[in-house]
PDB file of N, CA and C in Angstrom:
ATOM      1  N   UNK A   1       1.780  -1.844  -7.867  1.00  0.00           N
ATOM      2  CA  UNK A   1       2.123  -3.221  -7.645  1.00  0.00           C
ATOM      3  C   UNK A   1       1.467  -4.027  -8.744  1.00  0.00           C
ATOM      4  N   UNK A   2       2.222  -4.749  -9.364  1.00  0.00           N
ATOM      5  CA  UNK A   2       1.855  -5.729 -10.504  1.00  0.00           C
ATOM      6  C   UNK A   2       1.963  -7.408  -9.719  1.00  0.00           C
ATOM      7  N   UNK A   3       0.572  -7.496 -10.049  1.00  0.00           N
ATOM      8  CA  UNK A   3       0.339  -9.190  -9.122  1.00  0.00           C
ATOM      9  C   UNK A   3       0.014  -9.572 -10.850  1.00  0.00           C
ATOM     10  N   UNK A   4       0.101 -11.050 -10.125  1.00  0.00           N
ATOM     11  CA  UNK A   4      -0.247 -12.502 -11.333  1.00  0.00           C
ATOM     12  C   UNK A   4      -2.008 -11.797 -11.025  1.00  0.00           C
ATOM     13  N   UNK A   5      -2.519 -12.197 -12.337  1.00  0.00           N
ATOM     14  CA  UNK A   5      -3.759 -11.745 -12.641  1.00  0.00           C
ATOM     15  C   UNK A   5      -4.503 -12.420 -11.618  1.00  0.00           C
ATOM     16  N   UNK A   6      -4.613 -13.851 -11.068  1.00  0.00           N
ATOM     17  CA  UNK A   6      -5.440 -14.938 -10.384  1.00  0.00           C
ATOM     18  C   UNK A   6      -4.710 -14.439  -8.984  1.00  0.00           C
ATOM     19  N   UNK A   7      -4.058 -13.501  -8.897  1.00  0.00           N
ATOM     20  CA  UNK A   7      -3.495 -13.309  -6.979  1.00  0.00           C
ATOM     21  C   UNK A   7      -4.147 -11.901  -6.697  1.00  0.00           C
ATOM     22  N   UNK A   8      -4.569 -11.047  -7.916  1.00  0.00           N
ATOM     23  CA  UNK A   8      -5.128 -10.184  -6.876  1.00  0.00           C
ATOM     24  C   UNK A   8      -6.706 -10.091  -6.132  1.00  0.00           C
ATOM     25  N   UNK A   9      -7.286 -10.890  -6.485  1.00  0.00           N
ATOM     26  CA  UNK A   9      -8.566 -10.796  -5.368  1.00  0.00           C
ATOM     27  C   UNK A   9      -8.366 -11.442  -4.202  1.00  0.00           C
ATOM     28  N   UNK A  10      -7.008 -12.329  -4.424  1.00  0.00           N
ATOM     29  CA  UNK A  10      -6.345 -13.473  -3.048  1.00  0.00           C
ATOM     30  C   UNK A  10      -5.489 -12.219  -2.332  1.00  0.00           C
ATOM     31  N   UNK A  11      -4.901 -10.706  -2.855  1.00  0.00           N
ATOM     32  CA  UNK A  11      -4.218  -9.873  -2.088  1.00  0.00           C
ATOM     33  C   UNK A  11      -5.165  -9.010  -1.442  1.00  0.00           C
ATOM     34  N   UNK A  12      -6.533  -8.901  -2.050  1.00  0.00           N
ATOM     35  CA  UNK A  12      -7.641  -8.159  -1.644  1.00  0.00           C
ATOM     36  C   UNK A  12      -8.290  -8.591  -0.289  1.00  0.00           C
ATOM     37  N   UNK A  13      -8.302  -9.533  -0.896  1.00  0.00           N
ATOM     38  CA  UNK A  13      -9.321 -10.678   0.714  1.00  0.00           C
ATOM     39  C   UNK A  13      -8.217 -11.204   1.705  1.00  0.00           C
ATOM     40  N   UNK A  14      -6.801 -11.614   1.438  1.00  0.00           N
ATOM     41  CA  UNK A  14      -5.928 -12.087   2.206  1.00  0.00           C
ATOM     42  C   UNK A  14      -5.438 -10.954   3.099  1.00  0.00           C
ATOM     43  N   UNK A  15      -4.523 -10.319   2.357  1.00  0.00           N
ATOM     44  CA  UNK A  15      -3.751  -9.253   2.673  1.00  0.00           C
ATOM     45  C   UNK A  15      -4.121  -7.834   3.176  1.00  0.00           C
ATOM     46  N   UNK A  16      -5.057  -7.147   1.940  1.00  0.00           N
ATOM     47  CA  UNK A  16      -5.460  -5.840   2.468  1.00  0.00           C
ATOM     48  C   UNK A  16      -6.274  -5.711   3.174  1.00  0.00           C
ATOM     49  N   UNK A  17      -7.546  -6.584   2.984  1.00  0.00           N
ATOM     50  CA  UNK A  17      -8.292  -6.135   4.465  1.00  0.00           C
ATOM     51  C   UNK A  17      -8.098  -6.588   5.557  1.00  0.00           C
ATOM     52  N   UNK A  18      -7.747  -7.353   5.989  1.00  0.00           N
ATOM     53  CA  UNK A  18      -7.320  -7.928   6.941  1.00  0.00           C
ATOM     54  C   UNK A  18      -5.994  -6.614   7.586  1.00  0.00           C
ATOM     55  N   UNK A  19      -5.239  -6.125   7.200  1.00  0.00           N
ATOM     56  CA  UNK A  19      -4.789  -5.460   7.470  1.00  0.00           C
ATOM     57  C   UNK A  19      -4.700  -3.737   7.338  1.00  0.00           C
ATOM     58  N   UNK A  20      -5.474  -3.177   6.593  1.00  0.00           N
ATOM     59  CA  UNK A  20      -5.907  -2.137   6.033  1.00  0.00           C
ATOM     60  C   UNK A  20      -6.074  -1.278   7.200  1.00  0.00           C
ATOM     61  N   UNK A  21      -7.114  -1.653   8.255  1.00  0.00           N
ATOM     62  CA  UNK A  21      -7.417  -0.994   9.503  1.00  0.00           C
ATOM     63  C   UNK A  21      -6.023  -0.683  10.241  1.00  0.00           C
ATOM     64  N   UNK A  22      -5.435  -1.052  10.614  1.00  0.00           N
ATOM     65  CA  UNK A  22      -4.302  -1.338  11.573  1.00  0.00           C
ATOM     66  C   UNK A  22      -3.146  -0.645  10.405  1.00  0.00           C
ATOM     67  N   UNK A  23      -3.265  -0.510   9.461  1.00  0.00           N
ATOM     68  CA  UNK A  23      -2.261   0.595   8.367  1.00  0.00           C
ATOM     69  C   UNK A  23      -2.701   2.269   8.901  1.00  0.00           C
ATOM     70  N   UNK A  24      -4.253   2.342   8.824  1.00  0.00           N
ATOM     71  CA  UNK A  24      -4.602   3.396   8.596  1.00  0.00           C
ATOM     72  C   UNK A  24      -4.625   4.018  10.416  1.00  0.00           C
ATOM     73  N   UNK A  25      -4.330   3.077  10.930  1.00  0.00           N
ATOM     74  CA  UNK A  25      -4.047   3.534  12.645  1.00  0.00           C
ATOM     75  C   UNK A  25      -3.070   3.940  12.969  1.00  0.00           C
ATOM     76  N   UNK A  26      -2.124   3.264  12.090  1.00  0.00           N
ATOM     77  CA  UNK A  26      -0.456   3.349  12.357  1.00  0.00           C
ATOM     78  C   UNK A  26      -0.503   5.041  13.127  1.00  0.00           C
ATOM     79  N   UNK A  27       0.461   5.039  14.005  1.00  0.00           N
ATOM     80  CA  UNK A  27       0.859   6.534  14.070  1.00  0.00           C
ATOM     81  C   UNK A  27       1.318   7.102  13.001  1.00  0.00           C
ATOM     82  N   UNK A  28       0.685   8.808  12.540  1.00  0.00           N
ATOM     83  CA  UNK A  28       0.970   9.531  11.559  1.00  0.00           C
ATOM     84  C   UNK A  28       0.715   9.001   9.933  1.00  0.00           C
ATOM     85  N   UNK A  29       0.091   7.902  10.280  1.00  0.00           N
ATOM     86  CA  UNK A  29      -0.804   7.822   8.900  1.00  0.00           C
ATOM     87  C   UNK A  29      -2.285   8.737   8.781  1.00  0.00           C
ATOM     88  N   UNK A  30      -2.395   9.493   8.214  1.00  0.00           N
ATOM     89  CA  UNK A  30      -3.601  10.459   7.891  1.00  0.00           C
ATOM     90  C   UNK A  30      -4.595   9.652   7.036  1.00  0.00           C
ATOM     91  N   UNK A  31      -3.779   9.187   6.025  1.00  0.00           N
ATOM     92  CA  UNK A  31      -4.736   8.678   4.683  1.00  0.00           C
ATOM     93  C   UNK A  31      -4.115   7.535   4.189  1.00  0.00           C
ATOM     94  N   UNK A  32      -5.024   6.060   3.841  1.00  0.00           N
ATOM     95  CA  UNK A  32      -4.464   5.212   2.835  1.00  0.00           C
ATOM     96  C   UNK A  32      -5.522   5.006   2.217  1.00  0.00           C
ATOM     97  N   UNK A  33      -5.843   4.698   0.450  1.00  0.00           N
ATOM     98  CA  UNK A  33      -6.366   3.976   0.351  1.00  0.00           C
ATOM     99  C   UNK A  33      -6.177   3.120  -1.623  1.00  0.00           C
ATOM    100  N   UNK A  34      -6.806   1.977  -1.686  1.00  0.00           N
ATOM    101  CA  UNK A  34      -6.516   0.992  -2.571  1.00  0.00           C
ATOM    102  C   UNK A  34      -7.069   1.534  -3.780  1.00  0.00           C
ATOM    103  N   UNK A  35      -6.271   1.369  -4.947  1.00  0.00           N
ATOM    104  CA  UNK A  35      -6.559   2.205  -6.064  1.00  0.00           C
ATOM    105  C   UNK A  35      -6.165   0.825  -7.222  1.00  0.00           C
ATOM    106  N   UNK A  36      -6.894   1.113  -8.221  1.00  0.00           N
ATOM    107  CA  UNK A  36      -6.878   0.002  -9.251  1.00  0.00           C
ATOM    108  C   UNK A  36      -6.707   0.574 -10.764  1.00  0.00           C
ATOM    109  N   UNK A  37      -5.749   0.177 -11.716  1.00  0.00           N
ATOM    110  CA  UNK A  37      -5.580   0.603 -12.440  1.00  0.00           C
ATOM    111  C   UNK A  37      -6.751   0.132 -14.007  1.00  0.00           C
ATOM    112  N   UNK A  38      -7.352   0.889 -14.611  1.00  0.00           N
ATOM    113  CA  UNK A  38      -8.233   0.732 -15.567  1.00  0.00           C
ATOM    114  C   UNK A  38      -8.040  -0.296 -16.749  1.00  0.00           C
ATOM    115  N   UNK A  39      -6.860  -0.023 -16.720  1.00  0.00           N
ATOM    116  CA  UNK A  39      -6.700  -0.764 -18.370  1.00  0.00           C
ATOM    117  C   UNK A  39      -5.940  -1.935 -18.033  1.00  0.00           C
ATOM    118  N   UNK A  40      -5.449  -1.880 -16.772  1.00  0.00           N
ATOM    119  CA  UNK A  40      -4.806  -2.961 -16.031  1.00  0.00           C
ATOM    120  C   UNK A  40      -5.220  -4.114 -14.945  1.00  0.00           C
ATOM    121  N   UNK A  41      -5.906  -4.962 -14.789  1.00  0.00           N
ATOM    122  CA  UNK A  41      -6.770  -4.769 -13.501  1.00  0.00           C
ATOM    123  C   UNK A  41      -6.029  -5.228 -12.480  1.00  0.00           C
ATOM    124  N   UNK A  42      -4.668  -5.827 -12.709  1.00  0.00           N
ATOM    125  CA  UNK A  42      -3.551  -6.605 -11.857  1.00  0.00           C
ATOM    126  C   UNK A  42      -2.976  -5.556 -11.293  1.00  0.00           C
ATOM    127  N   UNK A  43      -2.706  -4.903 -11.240  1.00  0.00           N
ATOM    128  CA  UNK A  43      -2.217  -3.340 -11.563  1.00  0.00           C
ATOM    129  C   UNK A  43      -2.985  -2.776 -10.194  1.00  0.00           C
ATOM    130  N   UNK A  44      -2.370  -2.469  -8.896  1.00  0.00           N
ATOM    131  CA  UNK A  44      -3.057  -1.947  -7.839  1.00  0.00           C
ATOM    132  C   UNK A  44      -2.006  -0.843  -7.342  1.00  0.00           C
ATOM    133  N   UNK A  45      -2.359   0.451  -6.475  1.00  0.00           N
ATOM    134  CA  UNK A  45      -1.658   1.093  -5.747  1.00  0.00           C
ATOM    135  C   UNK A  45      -2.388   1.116  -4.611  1.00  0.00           C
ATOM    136  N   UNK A  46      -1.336   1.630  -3.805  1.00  0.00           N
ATOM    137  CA  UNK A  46      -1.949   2.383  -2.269  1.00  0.00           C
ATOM    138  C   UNK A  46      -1.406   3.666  -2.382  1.00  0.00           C
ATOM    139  N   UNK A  47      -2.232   4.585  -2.014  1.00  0.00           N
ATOM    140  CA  UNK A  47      -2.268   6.032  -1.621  1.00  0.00           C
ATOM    141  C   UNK A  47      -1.870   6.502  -0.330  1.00  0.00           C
ATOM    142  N   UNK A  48      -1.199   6.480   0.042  1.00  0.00           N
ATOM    143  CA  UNK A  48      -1.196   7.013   1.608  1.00  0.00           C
ATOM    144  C   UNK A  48      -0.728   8.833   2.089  1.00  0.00           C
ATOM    145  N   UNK A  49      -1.043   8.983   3.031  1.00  0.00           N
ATOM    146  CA  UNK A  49      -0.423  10.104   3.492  1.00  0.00           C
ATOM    147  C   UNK A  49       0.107   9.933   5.021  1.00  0.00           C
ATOM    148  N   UNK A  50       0.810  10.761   5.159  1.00  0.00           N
ATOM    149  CA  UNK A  50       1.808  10.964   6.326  1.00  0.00           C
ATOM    150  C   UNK A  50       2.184  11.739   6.951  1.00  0.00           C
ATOM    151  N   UNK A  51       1.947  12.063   8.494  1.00  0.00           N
ATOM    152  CA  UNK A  51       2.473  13.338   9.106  1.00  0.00           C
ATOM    153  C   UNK A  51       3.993  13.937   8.903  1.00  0.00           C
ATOM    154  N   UNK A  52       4.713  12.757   8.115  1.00  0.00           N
ATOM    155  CA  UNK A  52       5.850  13.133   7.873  1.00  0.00           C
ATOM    156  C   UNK A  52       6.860  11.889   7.432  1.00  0.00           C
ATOM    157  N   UNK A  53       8.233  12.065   6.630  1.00  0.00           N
ATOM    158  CA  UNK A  53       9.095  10.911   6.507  1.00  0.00           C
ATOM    159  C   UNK A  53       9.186   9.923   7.429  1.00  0.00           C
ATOM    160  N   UNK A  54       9.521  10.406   8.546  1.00  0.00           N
ATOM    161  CA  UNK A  54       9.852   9.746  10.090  1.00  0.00           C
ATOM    162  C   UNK A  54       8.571   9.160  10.425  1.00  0.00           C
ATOM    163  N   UNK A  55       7.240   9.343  10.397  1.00  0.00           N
ATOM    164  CA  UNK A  55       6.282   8.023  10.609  1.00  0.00           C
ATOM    165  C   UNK A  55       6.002   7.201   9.605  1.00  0.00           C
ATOM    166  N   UNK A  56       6.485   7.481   7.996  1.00  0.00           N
ATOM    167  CA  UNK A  56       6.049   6.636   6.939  1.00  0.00           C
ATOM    168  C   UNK A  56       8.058   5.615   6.966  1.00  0.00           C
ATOM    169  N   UNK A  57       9.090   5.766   7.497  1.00  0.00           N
ATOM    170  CA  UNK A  57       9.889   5.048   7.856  1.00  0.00           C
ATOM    171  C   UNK A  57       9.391   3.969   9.051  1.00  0.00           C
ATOM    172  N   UNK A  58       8.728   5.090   9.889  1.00  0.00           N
ATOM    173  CA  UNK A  58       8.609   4.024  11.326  1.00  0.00           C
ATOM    174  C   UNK A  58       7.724   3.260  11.055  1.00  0.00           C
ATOM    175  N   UNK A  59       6.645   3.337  10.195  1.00  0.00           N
ATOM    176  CA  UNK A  59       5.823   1.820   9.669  1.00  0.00           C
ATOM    177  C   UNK A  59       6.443   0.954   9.015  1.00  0.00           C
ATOM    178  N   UNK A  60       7.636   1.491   7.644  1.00  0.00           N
ATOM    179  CA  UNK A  60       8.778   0.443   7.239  1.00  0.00           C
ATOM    180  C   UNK A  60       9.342  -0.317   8.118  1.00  0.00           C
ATOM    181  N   UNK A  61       9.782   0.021   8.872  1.00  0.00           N
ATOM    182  CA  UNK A  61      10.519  -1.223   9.784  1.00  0.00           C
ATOM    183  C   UNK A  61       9.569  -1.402  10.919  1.00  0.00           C
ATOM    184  N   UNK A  62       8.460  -1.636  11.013  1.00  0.00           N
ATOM    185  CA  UNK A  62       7.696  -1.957  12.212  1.00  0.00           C
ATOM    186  C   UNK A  62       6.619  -3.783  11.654  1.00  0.00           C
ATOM    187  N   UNK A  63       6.783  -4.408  12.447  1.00  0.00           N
ATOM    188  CA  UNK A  63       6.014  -5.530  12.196  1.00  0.00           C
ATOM    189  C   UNK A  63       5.476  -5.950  11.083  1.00  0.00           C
ATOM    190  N   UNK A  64       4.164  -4.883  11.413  1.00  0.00           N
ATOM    191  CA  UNK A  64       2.835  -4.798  10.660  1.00  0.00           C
ATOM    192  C   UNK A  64       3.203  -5.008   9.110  1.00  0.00           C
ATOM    193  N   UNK A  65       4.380  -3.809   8.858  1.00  0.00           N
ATOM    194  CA  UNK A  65       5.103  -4.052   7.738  1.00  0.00           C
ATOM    195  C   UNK A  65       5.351  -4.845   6.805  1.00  0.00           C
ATOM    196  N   UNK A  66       6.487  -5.796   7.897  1.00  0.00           N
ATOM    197  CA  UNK A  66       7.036  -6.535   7.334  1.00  0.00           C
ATOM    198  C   UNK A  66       6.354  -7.691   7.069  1.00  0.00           C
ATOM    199  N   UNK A  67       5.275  -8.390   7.394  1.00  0.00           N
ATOM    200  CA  UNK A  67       4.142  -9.287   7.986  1.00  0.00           C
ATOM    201  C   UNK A  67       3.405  -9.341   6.542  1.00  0.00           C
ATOM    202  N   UNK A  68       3.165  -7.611   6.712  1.00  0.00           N
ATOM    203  CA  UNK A  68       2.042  -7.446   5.620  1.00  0.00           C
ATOM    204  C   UNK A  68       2.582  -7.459   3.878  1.00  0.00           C
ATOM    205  N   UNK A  69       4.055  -6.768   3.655  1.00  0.00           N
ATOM    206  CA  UNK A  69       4.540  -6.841   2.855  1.00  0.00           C
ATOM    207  C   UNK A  69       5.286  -8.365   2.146  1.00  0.00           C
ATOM    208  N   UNK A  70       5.597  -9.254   3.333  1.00  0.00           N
ATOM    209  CA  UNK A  70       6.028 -10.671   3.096  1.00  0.00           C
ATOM    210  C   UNK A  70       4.933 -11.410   2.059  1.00  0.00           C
ATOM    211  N   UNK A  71       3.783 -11.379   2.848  1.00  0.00           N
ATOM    212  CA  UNK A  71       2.898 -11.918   2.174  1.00  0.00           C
ATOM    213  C   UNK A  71       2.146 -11.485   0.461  1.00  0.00           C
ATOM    214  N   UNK A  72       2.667  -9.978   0.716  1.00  0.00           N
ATOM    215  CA  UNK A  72       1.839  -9.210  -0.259  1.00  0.00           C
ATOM    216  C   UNK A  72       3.049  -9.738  -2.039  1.00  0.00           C
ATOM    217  N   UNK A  73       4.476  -9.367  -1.384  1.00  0.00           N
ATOM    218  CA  UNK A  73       5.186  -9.873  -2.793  1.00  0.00           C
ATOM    219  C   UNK A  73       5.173 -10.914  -3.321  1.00  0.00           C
ATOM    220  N   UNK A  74       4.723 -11.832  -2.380  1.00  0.00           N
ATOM    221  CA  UNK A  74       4.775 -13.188  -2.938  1.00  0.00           C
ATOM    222  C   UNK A  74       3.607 -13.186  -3.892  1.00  0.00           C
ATOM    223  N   UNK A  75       2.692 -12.390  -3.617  1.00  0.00           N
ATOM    224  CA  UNK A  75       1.778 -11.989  -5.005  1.00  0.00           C
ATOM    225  C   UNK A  75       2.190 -11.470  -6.421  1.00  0.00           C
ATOM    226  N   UNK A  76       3.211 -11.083  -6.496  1.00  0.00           N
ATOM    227  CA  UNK A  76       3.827 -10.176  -7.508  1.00  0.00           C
ATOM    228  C   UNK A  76       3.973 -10.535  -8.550  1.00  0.00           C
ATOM    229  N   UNK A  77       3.861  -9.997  -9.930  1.00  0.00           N
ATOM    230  CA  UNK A  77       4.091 -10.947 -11.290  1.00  0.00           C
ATOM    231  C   UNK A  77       5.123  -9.905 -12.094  1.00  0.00           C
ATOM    232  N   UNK A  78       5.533  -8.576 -10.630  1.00  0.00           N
ATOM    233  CA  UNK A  78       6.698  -7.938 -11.774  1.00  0.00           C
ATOM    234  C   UNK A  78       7.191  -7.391 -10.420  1.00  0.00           C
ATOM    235  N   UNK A  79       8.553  -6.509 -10.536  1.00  0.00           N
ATOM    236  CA  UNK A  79       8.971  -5.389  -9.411  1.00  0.00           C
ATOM    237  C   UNK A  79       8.043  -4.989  -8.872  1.00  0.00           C
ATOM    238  N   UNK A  80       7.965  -4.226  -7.696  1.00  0.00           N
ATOM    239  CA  UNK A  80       6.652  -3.265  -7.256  1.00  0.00           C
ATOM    240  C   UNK A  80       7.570  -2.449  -7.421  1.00  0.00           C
ATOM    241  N   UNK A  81       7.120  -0.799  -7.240  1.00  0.00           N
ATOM    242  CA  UNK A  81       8.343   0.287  -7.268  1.00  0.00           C
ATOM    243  C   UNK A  81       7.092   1.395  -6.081  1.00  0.00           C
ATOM    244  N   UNK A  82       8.282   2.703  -5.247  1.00  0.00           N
ATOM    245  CA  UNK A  82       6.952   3.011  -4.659  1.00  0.00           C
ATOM    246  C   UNK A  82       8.041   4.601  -4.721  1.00  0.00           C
ATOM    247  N   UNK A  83       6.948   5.505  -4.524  1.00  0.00           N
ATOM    248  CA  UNK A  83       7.417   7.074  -4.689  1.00  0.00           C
ATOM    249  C   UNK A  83       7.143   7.716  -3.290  1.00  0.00           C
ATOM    250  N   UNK A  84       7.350   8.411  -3.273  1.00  0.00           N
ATOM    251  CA  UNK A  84       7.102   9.683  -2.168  1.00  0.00           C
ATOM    252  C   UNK A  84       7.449  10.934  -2.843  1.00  0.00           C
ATOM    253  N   UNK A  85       6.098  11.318  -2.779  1.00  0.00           N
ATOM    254  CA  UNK A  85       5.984  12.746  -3.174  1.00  0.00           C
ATOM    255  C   UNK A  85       5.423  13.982  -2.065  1.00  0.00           C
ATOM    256  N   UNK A  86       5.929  15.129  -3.230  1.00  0.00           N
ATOM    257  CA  UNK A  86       5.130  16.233  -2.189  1.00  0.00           C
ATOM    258  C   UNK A  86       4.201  16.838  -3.118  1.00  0.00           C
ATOM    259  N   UNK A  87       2.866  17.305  -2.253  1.00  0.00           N
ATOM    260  CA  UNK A  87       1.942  18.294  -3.132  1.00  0.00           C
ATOM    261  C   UNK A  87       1.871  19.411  -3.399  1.00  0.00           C
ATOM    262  N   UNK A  88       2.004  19.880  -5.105  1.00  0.00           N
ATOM    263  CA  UNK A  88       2.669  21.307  -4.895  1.00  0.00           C
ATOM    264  C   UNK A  88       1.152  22.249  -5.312  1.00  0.00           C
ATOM    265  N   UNK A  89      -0.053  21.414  -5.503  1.00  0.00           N
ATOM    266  CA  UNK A  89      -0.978  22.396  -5.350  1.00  0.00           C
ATOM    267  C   UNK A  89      -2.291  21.828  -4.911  1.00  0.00           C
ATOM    268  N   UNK A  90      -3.022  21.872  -4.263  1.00  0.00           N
ATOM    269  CA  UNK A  90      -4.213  21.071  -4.079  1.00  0.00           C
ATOM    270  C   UNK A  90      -4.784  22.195  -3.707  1.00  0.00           C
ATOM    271  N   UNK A  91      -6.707  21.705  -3.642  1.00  0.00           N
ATOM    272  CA  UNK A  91      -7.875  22.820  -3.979  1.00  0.00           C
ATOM    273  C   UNK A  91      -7.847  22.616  -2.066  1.00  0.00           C
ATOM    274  N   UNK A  92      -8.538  24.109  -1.908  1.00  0.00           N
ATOM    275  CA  UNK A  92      -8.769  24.335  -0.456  1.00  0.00           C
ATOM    276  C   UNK A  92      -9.573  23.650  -0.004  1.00  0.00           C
TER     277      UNK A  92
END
């Protein structure tokens, strides 16, 4: 997510914590967390994991979502874009 340089400590303190807890409760969320890009500092991701498609959909259309995401684009100073991947090797 690319915010206006002066909106992301207002998406930090407004948006993510305030809601962060209640992400990471969601049913079939395992893992989220806020990642910042180095050379960028506007420049933020979220990490998440998921018991599966079907609970990372059922948070898309659920409230919390839409609530949390309304507020969050209006931060934006470009597209956001978002992936879903799978892991094809991680350490035991």
């Amino acid at each position: 997510m690319t915010f206006r340089p002066e909106a992301v400590q207002t998406f930090v303190d407004d948006v993510f914590e305030p809601s962060k807890s209640r992400i990471r409760a969601f049913p079939g969320c395992r893992h989220m967390e806020l990642l910042q890009f180095t050379q960028e500092p506007n420049v933020l991701f979220t990490l998440s994991y998921w018991d599966g498609e079907e609970d990372l959909e059922a948070y898309r259309r659920s409230e919390l979502f839409r609530t949390t995401w309304e507020k969050t684009k209006a931060l934006f100073a470009d597209r956001a874009e978002a992936w879903s991947v799978v892991v094809l090797d991680a350490p035991a």
